[in-house]
C-alpha atoms as a PDB file:
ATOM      1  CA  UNK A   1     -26.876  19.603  -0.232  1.00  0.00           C
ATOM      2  CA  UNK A   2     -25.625  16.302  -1.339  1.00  0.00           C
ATOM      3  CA  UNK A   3     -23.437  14.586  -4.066  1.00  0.00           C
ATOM      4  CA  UNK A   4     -24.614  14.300  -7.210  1.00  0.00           C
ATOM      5  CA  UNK A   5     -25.297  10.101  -8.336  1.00  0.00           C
ATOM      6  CA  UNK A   6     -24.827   9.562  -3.842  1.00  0.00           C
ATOM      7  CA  UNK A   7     -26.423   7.883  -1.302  1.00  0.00           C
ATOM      8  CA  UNK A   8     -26.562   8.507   2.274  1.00  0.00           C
ATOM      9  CA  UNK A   9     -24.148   5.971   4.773  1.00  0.00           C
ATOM     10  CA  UNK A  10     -27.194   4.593   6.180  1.00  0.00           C
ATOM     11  CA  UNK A  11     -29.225   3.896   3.309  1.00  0.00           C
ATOM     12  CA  UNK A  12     -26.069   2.236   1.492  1.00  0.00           C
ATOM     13  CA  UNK A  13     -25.590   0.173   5.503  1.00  0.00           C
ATOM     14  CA  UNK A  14     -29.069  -1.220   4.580  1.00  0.00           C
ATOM     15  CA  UNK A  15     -28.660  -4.646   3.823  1.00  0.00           C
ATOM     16  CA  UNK A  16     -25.025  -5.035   4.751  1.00  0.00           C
ATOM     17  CA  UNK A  17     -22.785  -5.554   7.186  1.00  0.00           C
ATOM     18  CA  UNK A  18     -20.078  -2.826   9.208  1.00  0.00           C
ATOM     19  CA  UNK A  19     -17.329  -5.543   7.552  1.00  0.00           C
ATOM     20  CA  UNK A  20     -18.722  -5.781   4.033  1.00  0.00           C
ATOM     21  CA  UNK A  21     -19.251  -1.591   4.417  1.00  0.00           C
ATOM     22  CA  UNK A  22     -15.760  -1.552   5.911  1.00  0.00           C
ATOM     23  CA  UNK A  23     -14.004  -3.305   3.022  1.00  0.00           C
ATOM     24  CA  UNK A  24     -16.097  -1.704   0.260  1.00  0.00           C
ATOM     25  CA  UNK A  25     -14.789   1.715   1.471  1.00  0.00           C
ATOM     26  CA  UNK A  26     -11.569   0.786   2.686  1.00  0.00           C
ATOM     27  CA  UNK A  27     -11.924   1.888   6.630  1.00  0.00           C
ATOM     28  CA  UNK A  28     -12.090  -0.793   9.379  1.00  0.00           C
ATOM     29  CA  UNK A  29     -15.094  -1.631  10.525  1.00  0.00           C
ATOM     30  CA  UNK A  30     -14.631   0.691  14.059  1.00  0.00           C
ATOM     31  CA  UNK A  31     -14.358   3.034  11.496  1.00  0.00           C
ATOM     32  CA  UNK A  32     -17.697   2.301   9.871  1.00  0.00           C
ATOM     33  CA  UNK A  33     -19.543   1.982  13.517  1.00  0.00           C
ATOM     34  CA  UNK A  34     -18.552   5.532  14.311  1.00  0.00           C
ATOM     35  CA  UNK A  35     -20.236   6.651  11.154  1.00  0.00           C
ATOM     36  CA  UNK A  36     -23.144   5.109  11.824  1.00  0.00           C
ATOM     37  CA  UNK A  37     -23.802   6.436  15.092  1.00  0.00           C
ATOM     38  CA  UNK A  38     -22.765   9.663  15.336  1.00  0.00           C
ATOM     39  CA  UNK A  39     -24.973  12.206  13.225  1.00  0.00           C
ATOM     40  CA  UNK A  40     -22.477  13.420  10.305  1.00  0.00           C
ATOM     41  CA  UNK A  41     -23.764  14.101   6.898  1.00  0.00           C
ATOM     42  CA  UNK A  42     -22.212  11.130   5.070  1.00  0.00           C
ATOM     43  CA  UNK A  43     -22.331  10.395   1.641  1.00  0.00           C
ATOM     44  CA  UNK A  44     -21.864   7.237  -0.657  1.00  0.00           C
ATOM     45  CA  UNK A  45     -20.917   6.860  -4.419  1.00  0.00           C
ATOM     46  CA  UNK A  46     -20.433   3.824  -6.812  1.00  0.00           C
ATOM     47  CA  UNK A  47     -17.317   4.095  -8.939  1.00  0.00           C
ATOM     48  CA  UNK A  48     -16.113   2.248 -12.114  1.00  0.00           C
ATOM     49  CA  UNK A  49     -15.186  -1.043 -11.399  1.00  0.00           C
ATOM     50  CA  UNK A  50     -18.091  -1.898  -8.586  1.00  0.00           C
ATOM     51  CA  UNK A  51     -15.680   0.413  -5.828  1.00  0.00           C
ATOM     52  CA  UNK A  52     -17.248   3.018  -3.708  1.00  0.00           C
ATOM     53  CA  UNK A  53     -16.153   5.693  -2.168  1.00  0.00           C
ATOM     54  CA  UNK A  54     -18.066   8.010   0.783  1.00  0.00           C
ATOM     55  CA  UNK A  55     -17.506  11.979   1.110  1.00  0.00           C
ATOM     56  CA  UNK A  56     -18.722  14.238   4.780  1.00  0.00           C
ATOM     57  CA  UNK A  57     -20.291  17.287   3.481  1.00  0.00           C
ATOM     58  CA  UNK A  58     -19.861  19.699   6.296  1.00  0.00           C
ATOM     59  CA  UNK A  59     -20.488  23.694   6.903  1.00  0.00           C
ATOM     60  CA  UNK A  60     -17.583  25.720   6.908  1.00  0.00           C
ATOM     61  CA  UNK A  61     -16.730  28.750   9.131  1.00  0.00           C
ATOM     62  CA  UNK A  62     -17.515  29.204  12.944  1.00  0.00           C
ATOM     63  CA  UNK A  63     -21.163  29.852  12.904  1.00  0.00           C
ATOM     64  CA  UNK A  64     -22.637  28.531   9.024  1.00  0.00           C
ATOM     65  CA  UNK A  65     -26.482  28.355  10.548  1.00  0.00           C
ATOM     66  CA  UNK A  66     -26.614  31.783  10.849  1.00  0.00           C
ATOM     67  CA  UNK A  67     -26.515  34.255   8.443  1.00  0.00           C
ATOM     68  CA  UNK A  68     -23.974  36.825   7.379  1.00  0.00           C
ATOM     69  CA  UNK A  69     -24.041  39.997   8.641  1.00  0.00           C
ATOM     70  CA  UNK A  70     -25.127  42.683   6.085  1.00  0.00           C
END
């Protein structure tokens, strides 16, 4: 699943910096490290005005891989 018109984190790292990723989302750039290593699902938009913002998709419930019980 993914955002519609949204890039993953590490495609939209390519090419930049954690500082210039930092300040175009608005999260410090420890921030922006721990994205980028740990192995969460996120997601990057562009927004009116050349802003961005990012979104974590993530499974809800206490076992979402496996499937409900019929």
């Amino acid at each position: 699943m993914k955002i519609t018109d949204a890039i993953p984190l590490k495609d939209f790292a390519a090419g930049r910096s954690q500082e210039q990723i930092a300040v175009a989302l608005g999260v410090t750039q420890g921030s922006v490290s721990q994205m980028l290593k740990s192995k969460r699902n996120i997601w990057v938009r562009a927004l009116a005005g050349g802003r961005f913002q990012a979104y974590e998709l993530k499974p809800v419930g206490r076992n979402p891989a496996e499937p409900a019980a019929a």
